[in-house]
Every structure is written in C-alpha cells, then in structure tokens.
Protein backbone atom coordinates (compact mmCIF):
# COMPACT_ATOMS: atom_id res chain seq x y z
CA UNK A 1 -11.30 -3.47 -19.82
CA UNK A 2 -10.18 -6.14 -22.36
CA UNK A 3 -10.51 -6.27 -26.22
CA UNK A 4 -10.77 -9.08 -27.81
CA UNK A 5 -8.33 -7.56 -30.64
CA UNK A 6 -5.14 -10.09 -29.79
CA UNK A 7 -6.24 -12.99 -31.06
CA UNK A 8 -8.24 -14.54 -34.01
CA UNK A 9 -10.39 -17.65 -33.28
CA UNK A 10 -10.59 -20.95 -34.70
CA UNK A 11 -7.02 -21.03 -36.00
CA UNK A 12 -6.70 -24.75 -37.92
CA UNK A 13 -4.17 -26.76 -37.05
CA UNK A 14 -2.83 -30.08 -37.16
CA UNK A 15 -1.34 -30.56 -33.87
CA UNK A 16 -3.31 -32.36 -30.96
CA UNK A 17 -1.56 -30.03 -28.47
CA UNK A 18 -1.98 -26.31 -29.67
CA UNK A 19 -5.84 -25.65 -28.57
CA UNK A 20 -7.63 -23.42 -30.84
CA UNK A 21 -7.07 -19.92 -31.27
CA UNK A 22 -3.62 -20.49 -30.21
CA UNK A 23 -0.05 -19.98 -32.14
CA UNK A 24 3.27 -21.78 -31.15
CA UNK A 25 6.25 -19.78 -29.82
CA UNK A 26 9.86 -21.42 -29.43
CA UNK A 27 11.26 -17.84 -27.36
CA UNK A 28 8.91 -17.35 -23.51
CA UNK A 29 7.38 -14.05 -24.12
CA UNK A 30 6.96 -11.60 -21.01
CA UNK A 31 3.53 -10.21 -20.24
CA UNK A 32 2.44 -8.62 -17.33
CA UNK A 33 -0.08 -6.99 -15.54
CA UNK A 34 2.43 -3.73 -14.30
CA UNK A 35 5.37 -3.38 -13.32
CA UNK A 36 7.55 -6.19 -12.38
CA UNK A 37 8.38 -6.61 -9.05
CA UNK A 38 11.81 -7.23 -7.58
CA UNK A 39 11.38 -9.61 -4.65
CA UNK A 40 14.18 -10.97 -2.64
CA UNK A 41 14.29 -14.29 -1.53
CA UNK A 42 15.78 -13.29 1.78
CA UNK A 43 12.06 -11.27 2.40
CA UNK A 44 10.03 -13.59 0.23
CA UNK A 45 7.33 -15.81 2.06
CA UNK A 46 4.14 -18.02 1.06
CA UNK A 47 1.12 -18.35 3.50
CA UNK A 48 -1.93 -20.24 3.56
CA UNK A 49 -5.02 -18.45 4.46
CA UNK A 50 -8.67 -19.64 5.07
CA UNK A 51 -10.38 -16.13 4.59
CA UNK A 52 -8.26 -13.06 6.51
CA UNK A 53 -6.69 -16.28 8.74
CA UNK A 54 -3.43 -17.05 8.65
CA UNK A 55 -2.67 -21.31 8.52
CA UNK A 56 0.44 -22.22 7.28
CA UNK A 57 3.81 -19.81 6.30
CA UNK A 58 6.38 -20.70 5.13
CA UNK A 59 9.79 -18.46 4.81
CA UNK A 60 12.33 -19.40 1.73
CA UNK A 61 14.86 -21.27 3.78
CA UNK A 62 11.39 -23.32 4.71
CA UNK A 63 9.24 -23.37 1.16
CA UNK A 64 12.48 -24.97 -0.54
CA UNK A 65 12.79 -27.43 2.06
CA UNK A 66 9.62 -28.85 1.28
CA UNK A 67 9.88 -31.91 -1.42
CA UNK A 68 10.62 -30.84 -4.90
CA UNK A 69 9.02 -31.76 -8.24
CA UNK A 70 10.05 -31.59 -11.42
CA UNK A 71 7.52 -31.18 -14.40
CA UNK A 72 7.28 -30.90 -18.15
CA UNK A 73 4.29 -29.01 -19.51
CA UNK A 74 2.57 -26.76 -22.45
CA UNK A 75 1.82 -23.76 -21.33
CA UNK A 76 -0.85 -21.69 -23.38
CA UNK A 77 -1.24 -17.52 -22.88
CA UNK A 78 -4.24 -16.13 -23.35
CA UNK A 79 -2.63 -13.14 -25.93
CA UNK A 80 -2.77 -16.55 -28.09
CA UNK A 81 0.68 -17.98 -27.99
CA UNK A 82 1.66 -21.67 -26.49
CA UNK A 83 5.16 -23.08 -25.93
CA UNK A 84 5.11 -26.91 -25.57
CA UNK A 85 7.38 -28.77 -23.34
CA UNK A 86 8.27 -26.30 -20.61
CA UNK A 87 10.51 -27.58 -17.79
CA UNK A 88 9.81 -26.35 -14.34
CA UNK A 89 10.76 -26.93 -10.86
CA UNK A 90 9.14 -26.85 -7.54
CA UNK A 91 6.87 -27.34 -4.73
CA UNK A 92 3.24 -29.33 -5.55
CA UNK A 93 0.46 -27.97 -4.03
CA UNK A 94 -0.49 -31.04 -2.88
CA UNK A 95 2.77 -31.32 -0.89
CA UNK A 96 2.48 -27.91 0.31
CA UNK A 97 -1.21 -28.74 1.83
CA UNK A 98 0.26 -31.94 3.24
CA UNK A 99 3.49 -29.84 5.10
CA UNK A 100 0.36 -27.79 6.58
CA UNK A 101 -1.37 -30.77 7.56
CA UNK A 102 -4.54 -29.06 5.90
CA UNK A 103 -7.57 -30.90 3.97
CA UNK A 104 -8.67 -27.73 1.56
CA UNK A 105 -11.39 -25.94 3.33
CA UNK A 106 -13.08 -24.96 0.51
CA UNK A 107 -13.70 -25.04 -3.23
CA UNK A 108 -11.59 -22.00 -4.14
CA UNK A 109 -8.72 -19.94 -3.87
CA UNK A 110 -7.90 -16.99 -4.87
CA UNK A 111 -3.64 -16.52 -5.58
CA UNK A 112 -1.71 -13.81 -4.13
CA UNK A 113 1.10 -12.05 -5.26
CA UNK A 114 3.64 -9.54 -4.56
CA UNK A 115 2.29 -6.83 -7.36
CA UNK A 116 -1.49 -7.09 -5.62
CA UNK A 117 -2.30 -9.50 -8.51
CA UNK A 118 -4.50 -11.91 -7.56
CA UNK A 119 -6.49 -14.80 -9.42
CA UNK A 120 -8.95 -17.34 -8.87
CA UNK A 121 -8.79 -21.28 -9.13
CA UNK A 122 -11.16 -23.83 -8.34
CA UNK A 123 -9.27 -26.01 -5.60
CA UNK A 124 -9.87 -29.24 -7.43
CA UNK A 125 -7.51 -27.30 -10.33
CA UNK A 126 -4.51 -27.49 -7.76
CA UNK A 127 -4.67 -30.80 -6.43
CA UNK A 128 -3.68 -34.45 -7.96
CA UNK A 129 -0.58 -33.05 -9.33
CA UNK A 130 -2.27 -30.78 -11.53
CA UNK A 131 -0.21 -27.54 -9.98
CA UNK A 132 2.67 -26.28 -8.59
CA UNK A 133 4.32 -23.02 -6.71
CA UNK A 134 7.61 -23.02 -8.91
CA UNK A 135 10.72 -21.69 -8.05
CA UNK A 136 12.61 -23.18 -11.22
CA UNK A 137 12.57 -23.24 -15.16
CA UNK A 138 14.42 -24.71 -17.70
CA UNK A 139 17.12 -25.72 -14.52
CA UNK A 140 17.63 -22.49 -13.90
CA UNK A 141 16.42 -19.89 -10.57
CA UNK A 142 12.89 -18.17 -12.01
CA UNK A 143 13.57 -15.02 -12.85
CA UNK A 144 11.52 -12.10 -12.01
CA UNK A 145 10.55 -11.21 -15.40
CA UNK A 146 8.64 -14.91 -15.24
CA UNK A 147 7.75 -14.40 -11.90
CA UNK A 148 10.42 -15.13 -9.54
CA UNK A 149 11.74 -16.29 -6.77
CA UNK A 150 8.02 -18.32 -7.18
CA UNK A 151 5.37 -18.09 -9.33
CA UNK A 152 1.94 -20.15 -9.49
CA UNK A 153 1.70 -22.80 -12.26
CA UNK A 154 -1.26 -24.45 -13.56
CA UNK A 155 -0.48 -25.04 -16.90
CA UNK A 156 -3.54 -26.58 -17.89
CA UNK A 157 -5.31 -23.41 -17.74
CA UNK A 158 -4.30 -19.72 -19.69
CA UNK A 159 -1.14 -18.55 -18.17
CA UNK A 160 -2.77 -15.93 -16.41
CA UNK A 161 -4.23 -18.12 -13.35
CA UNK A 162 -0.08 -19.21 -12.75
CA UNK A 163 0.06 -15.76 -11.11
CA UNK A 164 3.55 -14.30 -11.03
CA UNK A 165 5.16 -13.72 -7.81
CA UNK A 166 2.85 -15.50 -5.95
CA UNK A 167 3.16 -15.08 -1.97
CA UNK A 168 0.14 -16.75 -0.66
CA UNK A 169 -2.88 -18.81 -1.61
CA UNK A 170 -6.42 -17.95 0.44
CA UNK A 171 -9.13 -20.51 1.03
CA UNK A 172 -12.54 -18.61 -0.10
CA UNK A 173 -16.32 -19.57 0.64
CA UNK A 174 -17.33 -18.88 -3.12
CA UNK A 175 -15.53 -17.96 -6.43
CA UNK A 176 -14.34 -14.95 -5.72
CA UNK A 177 -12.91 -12.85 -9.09
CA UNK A 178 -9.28 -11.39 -8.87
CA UNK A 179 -7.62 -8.93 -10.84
CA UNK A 180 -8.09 -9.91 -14.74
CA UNK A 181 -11.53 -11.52 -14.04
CA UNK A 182 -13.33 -8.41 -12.50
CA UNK A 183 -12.32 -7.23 -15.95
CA UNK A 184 -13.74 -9.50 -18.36
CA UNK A 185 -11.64 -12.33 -18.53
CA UNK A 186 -13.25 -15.77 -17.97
CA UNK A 187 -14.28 -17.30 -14.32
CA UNK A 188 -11.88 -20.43 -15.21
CA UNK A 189 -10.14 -19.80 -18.37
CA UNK A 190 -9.82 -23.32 -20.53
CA UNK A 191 -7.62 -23.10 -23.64
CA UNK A 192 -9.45 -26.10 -25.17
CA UNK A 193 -12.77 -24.17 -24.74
CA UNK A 194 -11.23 -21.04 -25.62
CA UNK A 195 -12.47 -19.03 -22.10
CA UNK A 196 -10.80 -15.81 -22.74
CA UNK A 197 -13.45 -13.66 -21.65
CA UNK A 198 -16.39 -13.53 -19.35
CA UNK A 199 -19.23 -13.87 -21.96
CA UNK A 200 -17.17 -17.19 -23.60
CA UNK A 201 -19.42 -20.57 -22.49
C-alpha cells in the first residue's frame, strides 16, 4: 500500500506551472513499478481492445508509420517532482483511433504494458491532442528506463497514468482500477488538485 511519506503538501511557490505539492527537477528521474523490462522493437506491438476483443494492432514497422507528432510538455510525478518543457515524439491517440477507423466505444481505458502494469484514463483524457503513445524524447529513441520502445503520455495528469512500455489500450464499460489505483492512488490523479491518493477529493 502507499504512504503518503514522499511528499509535503502545499509547497508555495511563485511559478504558474509547478502545481502544489510539487518540486522542480532539471535531471528525468527513473521510477518504476518493478523491474524494467527489455522489449525489442522487432517483438514489440500495440493493440486496441474493446473488452477481451481484439480491434486494431499494429506491429513497429506499422505503429511508426502512422503520422508523427511532436510535443512540448511539463510533466509532474506523483513522488512530487515536475520537469517543465519536456520534448517528446510520437503517435496521437487521436491518430491512432483514426488509423483504426474506431469512434471510442466507451468512456475508459485501461493502459497496458509489457511489465503487467496497467492504468486507467477517462477516454476524453486521450483525445483532442491531449495524449500520445511516444516512441521519442528529447530527439532521441525512448529508452527503456523511460519506458521504451513506447510509453503512454498524458502529461496533464501524474506521470503514473503515461504507463511505461505500453503495448495496448482496452476499451472498458466502467472505470476499471489498474495497478497503482487498486492500491490507493487516486481514480484520475490531477496535479493541480493534488489527487495522489484515493481518499484526496
């Protein structure tokens, strides 16, 4: 279960982008659930699933033919650190429902990864631009210590909804908890709100 013992609330500041609570870091620390998995490209794919059901899948060659997007974001970890102005480089959601030729069937998804990680996101969180599968950062391949080849990102949320390694993104009738949220971390997890944990409004 989680502590609340990494981080102290209500930090002041005087910056409009560091939400409360948080601390700004110029280095990209490393934080994962277990072990980090080694995943090569060559095996690596991404599917779309409504439930159990396969929809869409997509192999490497395939996923990094689809159109590319570059973005520059602030990125805020729940341990309390941000790092503002991160460069990243991949595939929009949006463009990868459009390649399926799918209208979301739902109002959630829970993210899959290589590690059995998993995490939940309201759909409306992925779409309008707001989210990307990224194979990229800072110009260079992702690395597997940040998640690579591909890792979620929805920046506007803690760090730990961009799941690492992500390899597939399933369509679910409700909001279904994955991995840190069926252990007290927050539902939705909004830095500006401070939703660390499961009791936070």
């Amino acid at each position: 279960m989680v502590t609340r013992g990494f981080l102290g609330r209500g930090h002041s500041n005087n910056d409009n982008r560091l939400p409360p609570g948080q601390h700004l870091v110029s280095d990209f620390p490393v934080l994962s659930a277990g072990l980090t998995p080694r995943v090569n490209p060559v095996k690596w794919s991404f599917t779309l699933k409504y439930g159990p059901q396969p929809v869409a899948k997509w192999n490497w060659t395939e996923f990094n033919a689809l159109p590319k997007t570059d973005l520059v974001k602030d990125i805020h970890c729940v341990t309390s650190w941000s790092k503002f102005d991160t460069k990243w480089q991949g595939v929009m959601v949006d463009d990868i429902l459009a390649a399926a030729g799918l209208e979301p069937p739902t109002s959630f998804v829970l993210a899959h990864s290589y590690d059995d990680y998993s995490t939940n996101v309201p759909v409306a969180d992925l779409l309008g631009g707001r989210a990307m599968v990224a194979t990229h950062y800072d110009g260079q391949p992702l690395t597997a210590d940040h998640g690579g080849p591909a890792r979620l990102l929805v920046p506007h949320l803690y760090l730990w909804k961009s799941a690492k390694w992500v390899n597939g993104l399933q369509f679910t009738d409700r909001d279904t908890a994955g991995f840190w949220e069926l252990r007290g971390y927050h539902m939705y997890g909004d830095p500006w709100r401070e939703q660390r944990y499961s009791d936070d409004p």
